[in-house]
N, C-alpha and C. Protein backbone atom coordinates (compact mmCIF):
# COMPACT_ATOMS: atom_id res chain seq x y z
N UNK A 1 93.82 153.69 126.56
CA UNK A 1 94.75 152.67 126.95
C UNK A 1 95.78 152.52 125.84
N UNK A 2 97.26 152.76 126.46
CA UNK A 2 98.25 152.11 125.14
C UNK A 2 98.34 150.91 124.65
N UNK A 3 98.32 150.91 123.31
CA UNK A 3 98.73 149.99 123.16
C UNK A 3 100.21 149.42 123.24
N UNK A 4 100.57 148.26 123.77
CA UNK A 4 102.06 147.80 123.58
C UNK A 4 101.84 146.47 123.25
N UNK A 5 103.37 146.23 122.18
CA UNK A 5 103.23 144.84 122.06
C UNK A 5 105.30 143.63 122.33
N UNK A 6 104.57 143.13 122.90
CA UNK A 6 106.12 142.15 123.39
C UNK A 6 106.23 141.31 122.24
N UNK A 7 106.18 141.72 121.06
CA UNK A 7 106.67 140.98 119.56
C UNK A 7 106.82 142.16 118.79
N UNK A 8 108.16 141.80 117.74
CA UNK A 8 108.38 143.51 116.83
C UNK A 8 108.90 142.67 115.65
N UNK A 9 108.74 143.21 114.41
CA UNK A 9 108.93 142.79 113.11
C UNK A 9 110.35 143.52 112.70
N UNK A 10 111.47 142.79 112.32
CA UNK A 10 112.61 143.38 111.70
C UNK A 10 112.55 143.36 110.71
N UNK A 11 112.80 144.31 109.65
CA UNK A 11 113.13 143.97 108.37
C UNK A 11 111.41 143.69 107.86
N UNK A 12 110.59 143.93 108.56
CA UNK A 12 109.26 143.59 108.07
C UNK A 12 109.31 144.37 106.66
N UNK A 13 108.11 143.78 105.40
CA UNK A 13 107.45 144.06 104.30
C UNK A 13 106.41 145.18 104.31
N UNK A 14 107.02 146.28 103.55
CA UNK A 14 105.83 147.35 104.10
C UNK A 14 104.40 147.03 102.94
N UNK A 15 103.48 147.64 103.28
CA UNK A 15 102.11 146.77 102.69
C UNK A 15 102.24 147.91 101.32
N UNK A 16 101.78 147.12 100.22
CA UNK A 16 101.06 147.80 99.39
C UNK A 16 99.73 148.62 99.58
N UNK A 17 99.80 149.94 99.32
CA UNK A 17 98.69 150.52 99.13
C UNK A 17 97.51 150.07 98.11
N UNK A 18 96.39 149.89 99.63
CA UNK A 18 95.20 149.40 98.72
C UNK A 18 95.03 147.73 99.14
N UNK A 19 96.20 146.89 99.55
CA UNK A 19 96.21 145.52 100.19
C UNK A 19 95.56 144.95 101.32
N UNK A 20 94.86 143.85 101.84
CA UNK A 20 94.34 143.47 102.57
C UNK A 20 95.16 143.69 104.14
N UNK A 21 94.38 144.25 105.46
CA UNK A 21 95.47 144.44 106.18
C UNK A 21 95.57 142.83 106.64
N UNK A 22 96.69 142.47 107.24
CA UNK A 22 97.18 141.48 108.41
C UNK A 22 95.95 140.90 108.98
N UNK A 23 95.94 140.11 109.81
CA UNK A 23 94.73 139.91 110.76
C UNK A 23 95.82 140.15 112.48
N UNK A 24 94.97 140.70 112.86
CA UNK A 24 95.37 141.17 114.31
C UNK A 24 94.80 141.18 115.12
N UNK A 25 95.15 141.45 116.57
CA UNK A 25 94.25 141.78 117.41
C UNK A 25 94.40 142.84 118.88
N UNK A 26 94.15 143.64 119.19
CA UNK A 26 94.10 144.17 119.91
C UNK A 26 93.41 144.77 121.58
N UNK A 27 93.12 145.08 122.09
CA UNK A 27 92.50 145.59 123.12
C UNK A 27 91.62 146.67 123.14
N UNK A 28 90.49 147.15 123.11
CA UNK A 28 89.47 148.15 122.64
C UNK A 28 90.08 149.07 123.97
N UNK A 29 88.67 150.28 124.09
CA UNK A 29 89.17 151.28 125.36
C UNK A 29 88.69 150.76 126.55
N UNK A 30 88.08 149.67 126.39
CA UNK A 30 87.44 149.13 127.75
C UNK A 30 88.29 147.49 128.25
N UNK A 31 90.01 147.60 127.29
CA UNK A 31 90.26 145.90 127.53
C UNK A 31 89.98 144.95 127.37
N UNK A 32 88.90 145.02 126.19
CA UNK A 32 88.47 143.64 125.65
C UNK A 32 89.00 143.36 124.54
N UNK A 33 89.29 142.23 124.10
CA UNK A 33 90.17 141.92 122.72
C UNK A 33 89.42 141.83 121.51
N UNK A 34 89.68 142.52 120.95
CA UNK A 34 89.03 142.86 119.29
C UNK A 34 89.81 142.26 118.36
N UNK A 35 89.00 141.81 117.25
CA UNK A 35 90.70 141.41 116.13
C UNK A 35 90.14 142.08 114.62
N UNK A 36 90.84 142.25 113.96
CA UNK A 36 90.14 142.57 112.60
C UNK A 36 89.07 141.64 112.54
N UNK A 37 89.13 140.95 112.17
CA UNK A 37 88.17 140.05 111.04
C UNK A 37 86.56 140.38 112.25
N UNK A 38 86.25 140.46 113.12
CA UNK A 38 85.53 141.46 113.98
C UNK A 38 84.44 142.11 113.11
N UNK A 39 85.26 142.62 112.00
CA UNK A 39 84.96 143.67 111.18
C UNK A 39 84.70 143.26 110.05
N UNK A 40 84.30 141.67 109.77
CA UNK A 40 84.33 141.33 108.31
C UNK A 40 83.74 141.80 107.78
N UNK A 41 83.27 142.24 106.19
CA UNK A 41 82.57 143.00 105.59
C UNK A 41 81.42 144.56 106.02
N UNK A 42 82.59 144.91 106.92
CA UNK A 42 82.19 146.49 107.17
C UNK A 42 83.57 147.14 107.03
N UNK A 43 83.27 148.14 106.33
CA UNK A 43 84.48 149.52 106.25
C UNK A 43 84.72 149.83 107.44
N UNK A 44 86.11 150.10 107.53
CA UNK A 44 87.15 150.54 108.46
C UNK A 44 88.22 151.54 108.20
N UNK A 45 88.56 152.10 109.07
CA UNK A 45 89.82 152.93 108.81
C UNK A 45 91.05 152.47 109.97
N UNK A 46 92.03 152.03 109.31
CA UNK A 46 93.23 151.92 110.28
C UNK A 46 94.01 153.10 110.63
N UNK A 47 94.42 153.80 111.74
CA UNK A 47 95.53 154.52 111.57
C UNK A 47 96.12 154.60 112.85
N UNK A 48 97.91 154.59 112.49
CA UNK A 48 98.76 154.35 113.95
C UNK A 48 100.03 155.27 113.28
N UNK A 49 100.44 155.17 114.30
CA UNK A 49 101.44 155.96 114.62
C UNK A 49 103.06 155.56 115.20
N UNK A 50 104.05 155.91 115.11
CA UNK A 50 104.94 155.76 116.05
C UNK A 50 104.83 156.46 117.57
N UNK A 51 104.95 155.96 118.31
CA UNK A 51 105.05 156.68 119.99
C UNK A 51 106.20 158.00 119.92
N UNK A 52 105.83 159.41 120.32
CA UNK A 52 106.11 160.36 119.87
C UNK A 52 107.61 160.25 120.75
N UNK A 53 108.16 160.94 120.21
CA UNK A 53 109.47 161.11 120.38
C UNK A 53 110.29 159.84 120.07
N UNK A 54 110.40 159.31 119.22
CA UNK A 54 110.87 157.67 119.09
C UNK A 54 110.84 158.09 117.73
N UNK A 55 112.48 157.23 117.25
CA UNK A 55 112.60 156.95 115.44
C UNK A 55 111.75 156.17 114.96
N UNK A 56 110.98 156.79 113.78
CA UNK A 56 110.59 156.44 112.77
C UNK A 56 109.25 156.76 112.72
């Protein structure tokens, strides 16, 4: 399932490497809403992408 979101950051602060992420939340593969903190004190890996063919 894609993710999309109807809010976008201009001019956003890019994170320091190594910094706490954001707290967020999202939709798993089955549509249920997950958020970080979900995950408190267990290792994680974040990784995203831009939607292919699209700047940046």
């Amino acid at each position: 399932m894609p993710l999309q979101s109807n809010h976008s950051i201009i001019g956003g602060k890019m994170l320091e490497e190594g910094s706490p992420a954001p707290q967020f939340s999202a939709p798993d593969q089955h549509g249920n809403m997950v958020s970080l903190e979900d995950f408190s004190g267990k290792w994680i890996a974040l990784w995203w992408y831009p939607k292919a063919s699209t700047p940046g």
